[in-house]
C-alpha atoms as a PDB file:
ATOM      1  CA  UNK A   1       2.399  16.210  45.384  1.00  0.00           C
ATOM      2  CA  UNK A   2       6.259  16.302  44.727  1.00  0.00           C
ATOM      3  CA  UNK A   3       8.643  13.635  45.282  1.00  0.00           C
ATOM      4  CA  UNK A   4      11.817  14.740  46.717  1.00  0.00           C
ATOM      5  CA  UNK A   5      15.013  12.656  44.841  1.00  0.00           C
ATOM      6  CA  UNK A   6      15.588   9.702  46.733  1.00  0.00           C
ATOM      7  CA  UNK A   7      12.474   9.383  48.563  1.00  0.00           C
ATOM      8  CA  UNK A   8       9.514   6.655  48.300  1.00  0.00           C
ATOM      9  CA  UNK A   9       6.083   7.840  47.504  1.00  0.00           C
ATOM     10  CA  UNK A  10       5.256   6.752  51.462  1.00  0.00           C
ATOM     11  CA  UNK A  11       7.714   9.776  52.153  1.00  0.00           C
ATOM     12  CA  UNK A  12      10.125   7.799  53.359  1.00  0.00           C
ATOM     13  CA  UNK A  13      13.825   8.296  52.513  1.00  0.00           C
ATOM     14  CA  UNK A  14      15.472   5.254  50.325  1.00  0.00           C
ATOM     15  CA  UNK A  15      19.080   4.847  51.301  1.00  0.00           C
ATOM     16  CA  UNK A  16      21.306   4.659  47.853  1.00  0.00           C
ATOM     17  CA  UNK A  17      24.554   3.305  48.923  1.00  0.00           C
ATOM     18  CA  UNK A  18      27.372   2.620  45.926  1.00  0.00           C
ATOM     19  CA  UNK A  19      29.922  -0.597  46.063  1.00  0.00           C
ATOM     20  CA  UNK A  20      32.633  -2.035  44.038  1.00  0.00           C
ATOM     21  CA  UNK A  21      32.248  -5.145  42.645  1.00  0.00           C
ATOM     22  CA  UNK A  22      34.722  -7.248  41.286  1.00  0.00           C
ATOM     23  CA  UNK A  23      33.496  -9.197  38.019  1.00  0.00           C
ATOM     24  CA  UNK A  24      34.766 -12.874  37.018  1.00  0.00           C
ATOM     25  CA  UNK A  25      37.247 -10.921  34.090  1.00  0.00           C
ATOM     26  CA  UNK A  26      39.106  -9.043  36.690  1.00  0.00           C
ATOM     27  CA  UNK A  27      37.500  -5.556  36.332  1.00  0.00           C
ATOM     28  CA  UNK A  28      35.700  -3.657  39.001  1.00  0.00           C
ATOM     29  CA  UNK A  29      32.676  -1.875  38.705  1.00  0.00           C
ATOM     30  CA  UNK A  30      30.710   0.772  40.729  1.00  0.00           C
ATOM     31  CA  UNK A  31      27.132   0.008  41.052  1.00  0.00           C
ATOM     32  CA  UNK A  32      24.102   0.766  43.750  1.00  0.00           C
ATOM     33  CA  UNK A  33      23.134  -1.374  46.436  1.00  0.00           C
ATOM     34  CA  UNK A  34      19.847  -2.450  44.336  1.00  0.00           C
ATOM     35  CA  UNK A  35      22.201  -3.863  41.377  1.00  0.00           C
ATOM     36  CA  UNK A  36      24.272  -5.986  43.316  1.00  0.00           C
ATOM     37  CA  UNK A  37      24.162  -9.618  41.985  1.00  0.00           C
ATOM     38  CA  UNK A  38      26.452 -12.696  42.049  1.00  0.00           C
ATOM     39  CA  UNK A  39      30.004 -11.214  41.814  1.00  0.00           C
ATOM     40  CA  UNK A  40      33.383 -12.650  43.128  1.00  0.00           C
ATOM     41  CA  UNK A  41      34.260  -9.740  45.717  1.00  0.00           C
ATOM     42  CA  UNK A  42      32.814  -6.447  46.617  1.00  0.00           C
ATOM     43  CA  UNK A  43      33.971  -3.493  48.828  1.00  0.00           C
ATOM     44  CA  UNK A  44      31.466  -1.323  49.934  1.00  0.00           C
ATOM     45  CA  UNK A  45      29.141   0.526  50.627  1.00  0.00           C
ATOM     46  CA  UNK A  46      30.160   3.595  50.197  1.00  0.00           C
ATOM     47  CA  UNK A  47      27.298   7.112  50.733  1.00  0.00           C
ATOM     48  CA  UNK A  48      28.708   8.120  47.813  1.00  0.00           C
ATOM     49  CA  UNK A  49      29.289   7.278  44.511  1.00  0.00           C
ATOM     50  CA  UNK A  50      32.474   9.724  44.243  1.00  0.00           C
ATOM     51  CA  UNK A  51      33.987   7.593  46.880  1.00  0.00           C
ATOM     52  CA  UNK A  52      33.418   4.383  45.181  1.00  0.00           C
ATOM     53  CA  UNK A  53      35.770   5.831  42.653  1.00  0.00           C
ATOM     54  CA  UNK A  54      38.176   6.912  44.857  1.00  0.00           C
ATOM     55  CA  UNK A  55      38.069   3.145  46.495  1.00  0.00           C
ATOM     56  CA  UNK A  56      38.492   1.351  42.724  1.00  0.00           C
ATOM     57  CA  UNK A  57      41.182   3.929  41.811  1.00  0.00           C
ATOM     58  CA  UNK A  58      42.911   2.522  44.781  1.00  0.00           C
ATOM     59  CA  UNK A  59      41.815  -1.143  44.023  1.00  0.00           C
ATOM     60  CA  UNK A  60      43.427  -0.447  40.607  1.00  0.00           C
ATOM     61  CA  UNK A  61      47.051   0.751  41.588  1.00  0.00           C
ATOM     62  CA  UNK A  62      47.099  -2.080  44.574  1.00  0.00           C
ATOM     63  CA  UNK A  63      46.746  -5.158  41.687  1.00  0.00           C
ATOM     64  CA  UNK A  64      43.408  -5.700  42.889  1.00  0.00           C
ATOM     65  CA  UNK A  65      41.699  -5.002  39.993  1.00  0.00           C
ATOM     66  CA  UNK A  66      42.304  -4.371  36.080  1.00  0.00           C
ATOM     67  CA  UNK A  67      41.857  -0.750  34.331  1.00  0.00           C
ATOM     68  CA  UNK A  68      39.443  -0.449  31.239  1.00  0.00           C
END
């Protein structure tokens, strides 16, 4: 039996969505939807994880969030 990427052994397809989540310091970080935990804001989700970098690039030059 092979199991596709992304899929449960029922054969059912598990949905991997990406955010941005702002940490108490002031950075922002791209995670999955099963990572997200306490944080002070989030923008998301996002299908892929590319565009979660293109939305904390933008996050970055609005003052939103701080570079590393």
């Amino acid at each position: 039996m092979t199991i596709e990427k992304n899929s449960k052994p029922d054969g059912s397809q598990e949905t991997n969505t990406w955010h941005v989540v702002q940490q108490t310091d002031g950075h922002c970080e791209i995670i999955s939807q099963t990572e997200i935990t306490q944080a002070v804001k989030t923008w998301g989700p996002f299908s892929t994880q590319s565009e979660a970098i293109a939305k904390r690039v933008g996050l970055i030059r609005a003052g939103k969030c701080l570079p590393q």
